[in-house]
C-alpha atoms as a PDB file:
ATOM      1  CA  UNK A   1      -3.599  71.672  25.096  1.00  0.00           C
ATOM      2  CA  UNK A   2      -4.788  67.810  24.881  1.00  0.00           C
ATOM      3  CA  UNK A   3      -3.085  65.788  22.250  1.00  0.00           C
ATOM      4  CA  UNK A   4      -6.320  66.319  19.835  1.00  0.00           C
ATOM      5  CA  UNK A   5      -6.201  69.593  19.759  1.00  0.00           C
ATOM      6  CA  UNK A   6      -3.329  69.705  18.783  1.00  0.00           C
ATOM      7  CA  UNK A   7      -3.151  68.348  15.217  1.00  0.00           C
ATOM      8  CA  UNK A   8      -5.472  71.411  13.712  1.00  0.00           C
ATOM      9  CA  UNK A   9      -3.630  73.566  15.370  1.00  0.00           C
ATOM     10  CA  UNK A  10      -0.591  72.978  14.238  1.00  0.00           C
ATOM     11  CA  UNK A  11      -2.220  72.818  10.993  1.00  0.00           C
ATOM     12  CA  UNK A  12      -3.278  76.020  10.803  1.00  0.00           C
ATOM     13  CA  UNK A  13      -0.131  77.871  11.535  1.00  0.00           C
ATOM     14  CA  UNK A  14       0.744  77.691   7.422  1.00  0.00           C
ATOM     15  CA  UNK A  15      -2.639  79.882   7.226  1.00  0.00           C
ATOM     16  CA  UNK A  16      -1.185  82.453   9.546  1.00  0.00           C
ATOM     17  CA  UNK A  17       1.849  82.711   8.713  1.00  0.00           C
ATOM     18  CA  UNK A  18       1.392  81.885   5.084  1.00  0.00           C
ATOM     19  CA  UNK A  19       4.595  81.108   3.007  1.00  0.00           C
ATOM     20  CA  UNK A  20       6.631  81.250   5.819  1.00  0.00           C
ATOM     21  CA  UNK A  21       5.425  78.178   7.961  1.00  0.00           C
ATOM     22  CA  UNK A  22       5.425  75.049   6.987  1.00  0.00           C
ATOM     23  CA  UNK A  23       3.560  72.798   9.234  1.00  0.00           C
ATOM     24  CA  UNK A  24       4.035  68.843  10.018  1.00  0.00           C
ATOM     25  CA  UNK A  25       2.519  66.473  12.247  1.00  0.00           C
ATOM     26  CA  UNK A  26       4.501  63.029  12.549  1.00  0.00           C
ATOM     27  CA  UNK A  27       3.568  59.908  13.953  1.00  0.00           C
ATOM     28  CA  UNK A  28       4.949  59.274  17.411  1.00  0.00           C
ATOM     29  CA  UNK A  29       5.091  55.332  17.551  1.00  0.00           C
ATOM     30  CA  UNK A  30       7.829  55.011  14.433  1.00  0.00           C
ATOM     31  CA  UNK A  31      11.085  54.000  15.385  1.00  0.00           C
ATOM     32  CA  UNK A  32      12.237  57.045  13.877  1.00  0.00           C
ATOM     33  CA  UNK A  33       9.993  59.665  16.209  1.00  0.00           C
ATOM     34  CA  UNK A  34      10.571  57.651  19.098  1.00  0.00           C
ATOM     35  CA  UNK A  35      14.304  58.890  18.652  1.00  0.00           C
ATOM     36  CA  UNK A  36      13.775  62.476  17.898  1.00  0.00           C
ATOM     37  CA  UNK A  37      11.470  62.187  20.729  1.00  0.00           C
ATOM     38  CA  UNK A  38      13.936  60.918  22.989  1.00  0.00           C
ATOM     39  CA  UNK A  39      16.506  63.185  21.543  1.00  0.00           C
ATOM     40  CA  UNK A  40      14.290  66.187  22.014  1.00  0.00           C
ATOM     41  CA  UNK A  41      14.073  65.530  25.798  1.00  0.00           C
ATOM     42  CA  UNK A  42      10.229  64.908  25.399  1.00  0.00           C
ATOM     43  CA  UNK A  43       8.704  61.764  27.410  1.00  0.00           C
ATOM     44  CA  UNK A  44       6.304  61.187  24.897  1.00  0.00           C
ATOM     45  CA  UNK A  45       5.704  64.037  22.296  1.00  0.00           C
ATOM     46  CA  UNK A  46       5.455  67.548  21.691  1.00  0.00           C
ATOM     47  CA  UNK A  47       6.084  70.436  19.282  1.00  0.00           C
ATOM     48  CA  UNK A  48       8.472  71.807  17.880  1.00  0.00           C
ATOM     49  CA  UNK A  49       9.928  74.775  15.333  1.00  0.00           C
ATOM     50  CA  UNK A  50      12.781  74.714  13.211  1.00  0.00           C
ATOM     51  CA  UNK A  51      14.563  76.751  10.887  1.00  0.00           C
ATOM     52  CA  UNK A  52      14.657  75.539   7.421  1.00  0.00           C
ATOM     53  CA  UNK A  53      17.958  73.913   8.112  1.00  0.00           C
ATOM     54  CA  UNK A  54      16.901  71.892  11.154  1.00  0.00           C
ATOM     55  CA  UNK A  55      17.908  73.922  13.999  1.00  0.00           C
ATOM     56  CA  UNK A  56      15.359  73.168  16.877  1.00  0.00           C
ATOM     57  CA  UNK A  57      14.451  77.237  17.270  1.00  0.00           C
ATOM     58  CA  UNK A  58      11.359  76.355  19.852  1.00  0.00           C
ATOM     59  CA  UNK A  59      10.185  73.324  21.685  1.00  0.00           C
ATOM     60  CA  UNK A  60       7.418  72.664  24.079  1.00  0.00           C
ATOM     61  CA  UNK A  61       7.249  69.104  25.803  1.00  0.00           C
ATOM     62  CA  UNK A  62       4.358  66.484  26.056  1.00  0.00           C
ATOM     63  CA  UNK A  63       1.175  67.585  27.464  1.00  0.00           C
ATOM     64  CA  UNK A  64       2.419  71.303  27.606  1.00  0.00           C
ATOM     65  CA  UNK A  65       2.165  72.757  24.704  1.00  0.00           C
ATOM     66  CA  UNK A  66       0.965  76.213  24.712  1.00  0.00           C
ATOM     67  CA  UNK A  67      -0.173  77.810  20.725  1.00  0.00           C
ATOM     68  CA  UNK A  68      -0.236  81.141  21.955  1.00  0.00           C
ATOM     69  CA  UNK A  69       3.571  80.982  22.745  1.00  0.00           C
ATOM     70  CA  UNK A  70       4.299  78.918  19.757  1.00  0.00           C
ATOM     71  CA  UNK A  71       2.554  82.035  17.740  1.00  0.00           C
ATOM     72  CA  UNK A  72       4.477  84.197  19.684  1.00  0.00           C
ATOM     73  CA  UNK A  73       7.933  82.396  19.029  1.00  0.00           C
ATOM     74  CA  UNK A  74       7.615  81.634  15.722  1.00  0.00           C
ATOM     75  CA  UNK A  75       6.519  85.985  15.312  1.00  0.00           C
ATOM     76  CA  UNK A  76       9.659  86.435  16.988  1.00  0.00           C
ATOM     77  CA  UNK A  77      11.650  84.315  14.614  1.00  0.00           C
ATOM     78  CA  UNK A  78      10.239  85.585  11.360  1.00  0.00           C
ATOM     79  CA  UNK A  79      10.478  89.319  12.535  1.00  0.00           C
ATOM     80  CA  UNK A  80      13.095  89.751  15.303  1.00  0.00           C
ATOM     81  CA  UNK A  81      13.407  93.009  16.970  1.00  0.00           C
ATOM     82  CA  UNK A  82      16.639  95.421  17.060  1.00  0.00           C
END
């Protein structure tokens, strides 16, 4: 998924998973990002899903970012099986 698509995308997962998502796009060039994003392992950006106390649950580097398995991740979060 290219970089513009992303942004709606992301976006949109508080309409599908409604009061369980909350959904945040940050600005990469802050000093700030730049060390989560370095932190994170990404090179330059990418996504990812916490719990509501920070834990990094889900992450998908740069340019690789996949919605489908984001969906599917975050499903698996909010409803675990077993």
């Amino acid at each position: 998924m290219i970089c513009a698509e992303l942004k709606p995308a992301v976006s949109g997962l508080e309409k599908e998973f409604p009061g369980q998502v909350k959904a945040q796009n940050l600005d990469a060039t802050t000093d700030e990002s730049k060390k989560a994003i370095k932190e994170l392992g990404f090179k330059n950006h990418g996504l990812v899903v916490r719990s509501a106390d920070g834990k990094v649950l889900h992450k998908q580097a740069d340019h690789t970012v996949d919605m489908d398995e984001v969906r599917k991740a975050i499903g698996g979060i909010l409803h675990p099986s077993g």
